[in-house]
Protein backbone atom coordinates (compact mmCIF):
# COMPACT_ATOMS: atom_id res chain seq x y z
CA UNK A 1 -14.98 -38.51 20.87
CA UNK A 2 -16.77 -36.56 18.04
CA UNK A 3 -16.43 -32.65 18.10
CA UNK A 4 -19.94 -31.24 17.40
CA UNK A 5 -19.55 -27.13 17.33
CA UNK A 6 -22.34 -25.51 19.00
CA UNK A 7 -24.99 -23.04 16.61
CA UNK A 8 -22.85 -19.71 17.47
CA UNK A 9 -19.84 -22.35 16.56
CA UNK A 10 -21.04 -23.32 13.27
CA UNK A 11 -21.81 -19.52 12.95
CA UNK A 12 -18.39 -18.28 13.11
CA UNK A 13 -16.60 -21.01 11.66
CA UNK A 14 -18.94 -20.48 8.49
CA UNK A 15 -18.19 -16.64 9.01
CA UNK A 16 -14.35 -17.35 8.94
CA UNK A 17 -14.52 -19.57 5.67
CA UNK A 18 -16.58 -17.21 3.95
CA UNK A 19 -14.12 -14.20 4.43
CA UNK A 20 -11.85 -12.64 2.46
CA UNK A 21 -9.03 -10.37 2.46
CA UNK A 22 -8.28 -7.77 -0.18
CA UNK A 23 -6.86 -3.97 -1.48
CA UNK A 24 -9.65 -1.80 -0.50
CA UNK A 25 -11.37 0.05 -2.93
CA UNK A 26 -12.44 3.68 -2.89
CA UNK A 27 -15.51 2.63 -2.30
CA UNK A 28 -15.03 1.08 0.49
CA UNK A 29 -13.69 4.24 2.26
CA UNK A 30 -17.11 5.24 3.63
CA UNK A 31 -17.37 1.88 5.22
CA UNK A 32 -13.79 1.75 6.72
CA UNK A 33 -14.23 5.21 8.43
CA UNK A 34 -17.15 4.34 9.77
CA UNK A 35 -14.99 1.50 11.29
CA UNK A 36 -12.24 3.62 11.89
CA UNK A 37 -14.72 6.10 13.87
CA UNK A 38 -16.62 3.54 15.98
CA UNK A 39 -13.11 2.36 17.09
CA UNK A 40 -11.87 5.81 18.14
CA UNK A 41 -14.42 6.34 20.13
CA UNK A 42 -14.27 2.48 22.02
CA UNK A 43 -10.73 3.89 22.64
CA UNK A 44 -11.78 7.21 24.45
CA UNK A 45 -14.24 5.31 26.11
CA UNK A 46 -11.63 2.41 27.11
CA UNK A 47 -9.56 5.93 28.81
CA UNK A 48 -6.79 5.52 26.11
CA UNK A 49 -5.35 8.69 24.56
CA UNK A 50 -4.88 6.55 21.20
CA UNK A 51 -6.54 7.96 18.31
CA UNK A 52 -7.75 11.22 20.17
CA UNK A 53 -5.95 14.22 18.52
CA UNK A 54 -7.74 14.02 15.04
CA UNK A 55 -5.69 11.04 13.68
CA UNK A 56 -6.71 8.99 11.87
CA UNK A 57 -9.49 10.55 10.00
CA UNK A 58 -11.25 10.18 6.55
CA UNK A 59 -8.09 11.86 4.87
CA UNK A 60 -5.94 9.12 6.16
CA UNK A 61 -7.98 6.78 4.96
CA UNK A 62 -8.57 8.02 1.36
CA UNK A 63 -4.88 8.45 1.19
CA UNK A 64 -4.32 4.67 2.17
CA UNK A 65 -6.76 3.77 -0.24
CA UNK A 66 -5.12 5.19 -2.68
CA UNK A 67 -1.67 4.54 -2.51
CA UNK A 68 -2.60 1.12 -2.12
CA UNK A 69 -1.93 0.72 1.29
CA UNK A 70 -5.48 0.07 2.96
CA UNK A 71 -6.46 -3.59 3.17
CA UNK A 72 -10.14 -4.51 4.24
CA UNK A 73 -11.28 -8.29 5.70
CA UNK A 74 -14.81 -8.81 4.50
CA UNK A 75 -17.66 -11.34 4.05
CA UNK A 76 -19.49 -10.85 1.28
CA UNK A 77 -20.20 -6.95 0.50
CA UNK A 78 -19.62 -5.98 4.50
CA UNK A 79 -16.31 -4.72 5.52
CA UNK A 80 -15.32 -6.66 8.72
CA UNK A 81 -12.15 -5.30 9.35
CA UNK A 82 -9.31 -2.46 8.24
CA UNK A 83 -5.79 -2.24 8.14
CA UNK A 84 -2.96 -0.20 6.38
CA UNK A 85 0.20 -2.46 5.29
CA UNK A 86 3.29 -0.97 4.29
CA UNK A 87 6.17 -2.42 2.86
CA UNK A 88 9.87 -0.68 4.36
CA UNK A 89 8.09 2.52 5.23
CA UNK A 90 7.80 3.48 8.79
CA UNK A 91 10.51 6.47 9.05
CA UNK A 92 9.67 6.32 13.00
CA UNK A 93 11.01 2.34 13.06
CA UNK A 94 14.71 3.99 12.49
CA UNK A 95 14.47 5.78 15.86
CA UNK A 96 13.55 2.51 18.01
CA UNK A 97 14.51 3.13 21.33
CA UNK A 98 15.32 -0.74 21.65
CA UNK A 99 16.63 -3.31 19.27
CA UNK A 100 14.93 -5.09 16.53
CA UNK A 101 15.20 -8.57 15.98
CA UNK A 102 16.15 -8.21 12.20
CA UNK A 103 17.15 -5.55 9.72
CA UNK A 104 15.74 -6.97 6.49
CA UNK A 105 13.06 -6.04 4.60
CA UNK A 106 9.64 -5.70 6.80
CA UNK A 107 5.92 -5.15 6.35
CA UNK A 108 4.08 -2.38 8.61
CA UNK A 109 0.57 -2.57 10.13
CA UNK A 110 -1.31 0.47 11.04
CA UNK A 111 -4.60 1.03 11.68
CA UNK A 112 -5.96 -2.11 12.59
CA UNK A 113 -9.75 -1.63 13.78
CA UNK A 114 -12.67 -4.14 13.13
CA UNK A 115 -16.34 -3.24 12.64
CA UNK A 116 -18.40 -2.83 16.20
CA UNK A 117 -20.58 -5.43 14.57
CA UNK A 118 -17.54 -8.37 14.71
CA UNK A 119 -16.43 -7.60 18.10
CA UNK A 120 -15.39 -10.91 20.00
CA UNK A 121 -15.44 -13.58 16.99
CA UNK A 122 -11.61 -13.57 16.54
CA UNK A 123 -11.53 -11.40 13.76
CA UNK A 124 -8.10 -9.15 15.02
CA UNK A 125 -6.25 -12.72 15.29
CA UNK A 126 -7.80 -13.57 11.90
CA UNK A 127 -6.61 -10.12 10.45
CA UNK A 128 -2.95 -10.77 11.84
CA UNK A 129 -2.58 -14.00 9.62
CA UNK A 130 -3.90 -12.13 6.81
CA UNK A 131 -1.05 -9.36 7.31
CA UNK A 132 1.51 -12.11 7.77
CA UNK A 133 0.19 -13.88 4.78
CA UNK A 134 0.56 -10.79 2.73
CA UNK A 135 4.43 -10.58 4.14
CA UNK A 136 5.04 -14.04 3.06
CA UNK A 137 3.50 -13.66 -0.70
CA UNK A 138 6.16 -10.47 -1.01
CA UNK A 139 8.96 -12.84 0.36
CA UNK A 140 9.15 -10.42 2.86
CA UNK A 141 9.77 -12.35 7.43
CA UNK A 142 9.55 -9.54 9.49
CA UNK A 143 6.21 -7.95 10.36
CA UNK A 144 6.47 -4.84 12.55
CA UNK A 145 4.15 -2.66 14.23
CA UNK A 146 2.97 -0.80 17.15
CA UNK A 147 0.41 0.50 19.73
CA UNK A 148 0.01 2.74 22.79
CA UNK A 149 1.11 1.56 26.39
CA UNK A 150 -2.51 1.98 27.04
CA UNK A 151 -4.36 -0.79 24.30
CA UNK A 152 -4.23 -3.88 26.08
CA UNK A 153 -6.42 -5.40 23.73
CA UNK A 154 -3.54 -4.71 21.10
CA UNK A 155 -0.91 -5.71 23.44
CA UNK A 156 -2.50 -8.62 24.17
CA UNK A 157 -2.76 -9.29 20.68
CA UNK A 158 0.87 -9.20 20.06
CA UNK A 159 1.86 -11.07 23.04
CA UNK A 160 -0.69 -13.97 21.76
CA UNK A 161 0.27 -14.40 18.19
CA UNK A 162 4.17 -14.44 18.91
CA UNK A 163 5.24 -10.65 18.26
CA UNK A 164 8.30 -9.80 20.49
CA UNK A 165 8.57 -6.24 22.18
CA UNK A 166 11.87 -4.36 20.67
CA UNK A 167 11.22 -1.09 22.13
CA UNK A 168 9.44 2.27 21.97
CA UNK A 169 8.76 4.40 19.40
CA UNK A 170 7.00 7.78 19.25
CA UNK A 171 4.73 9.31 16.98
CA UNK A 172 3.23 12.40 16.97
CA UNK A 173 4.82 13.17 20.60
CA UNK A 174 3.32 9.92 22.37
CA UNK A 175 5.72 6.49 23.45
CA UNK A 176 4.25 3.59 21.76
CA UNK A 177 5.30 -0.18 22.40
CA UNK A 178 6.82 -1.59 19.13
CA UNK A 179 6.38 -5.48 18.25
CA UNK A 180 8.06 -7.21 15.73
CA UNK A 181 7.43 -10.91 14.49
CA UNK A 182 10.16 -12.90 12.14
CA UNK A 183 8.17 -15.33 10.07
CA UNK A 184 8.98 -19.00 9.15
CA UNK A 185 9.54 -18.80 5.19
């Protein structure tokens, strides 16, 4: 039996070859708040108290951007997708009510969002191998990160691409579910 993808098919699997994953530029920091934006307000529509005190906000992300911490997935010149990666730096991670499953170095995600325009092609799941790609070319097998008790998209998410709960963390006065995922060097 011969596998012939479907037009939408052929679509996205072009769309997924054709992207790319890279520091984002200061430049870019219109375009990733606009993302950013867009994705507070699905939250606040969704019911979720994530993102709905002021954080994050175009501050956050020109500070990202230029401590070299904001990442951006794109095709071509359009910004699919944003995320923050950190290496070791999550102060919040040593209060963990829970266990995590190592104590080695780790990478941090924050921030993930992807433009309102990529909804439902797979692009979060894409953007999670690029962070764990990232982790591996720093020799670095624990990714760690987390998200309110109210994102099941997130959640989802974590449960789907082999993150294991560890415990709750809080930030800015709010529980959050942490996730952390050992790689395979």
């Amino acid at each position: 039996m011969i596998f012939v993808p479907s037009t939408k098919q052929e679509k996205l699997i072009k769309a997924m070859k054709n992207e790319t994953f890279r520091k984002a530029a200061l430049e870019d920091a219109d375009d990733v708040w606009e993302i950013l934006r867009r994705a507070i307000a699905r939250r606040k529509e969704d019911g979720s108290n994530q993102w709905q005190d002021g954080y994050p906000n175009p501050e956050v992300v020109q500070k990202d951007i230029s401590n070299g911490h904001g990442f951006v997935m794109c095709q071509g010149d359009v910004v699919l997708g944003y995320v923050a990666l950190l290496i070791n730096d999550e102060p919040e991670y040593d209060n963990l009510e829970g266990s995590w499953l190592t104590h080695e170095d780790f990478v941090v995600f924050h921030r993930v969002a992807i433009s309102e325009n990529h909804l439902g092609k797979g692009l979060a799941k894409k953007m999670f191998g690029h962070i764990e790609d990232f982790a591996k070319q720093n020799n670095i097998n624990s990714v760690k990160a987390d998200t309110n008790f109210d994102n099941p998209a997130m959640l989802y998410l974590f449960e789907s691409c082999g993150y294991h709960f560890c415990g709750t963390v809080y930030f800015r006065g709010s529980p959050r579910k942490a996730y952390e995922k050992v790689l395979i060097p």
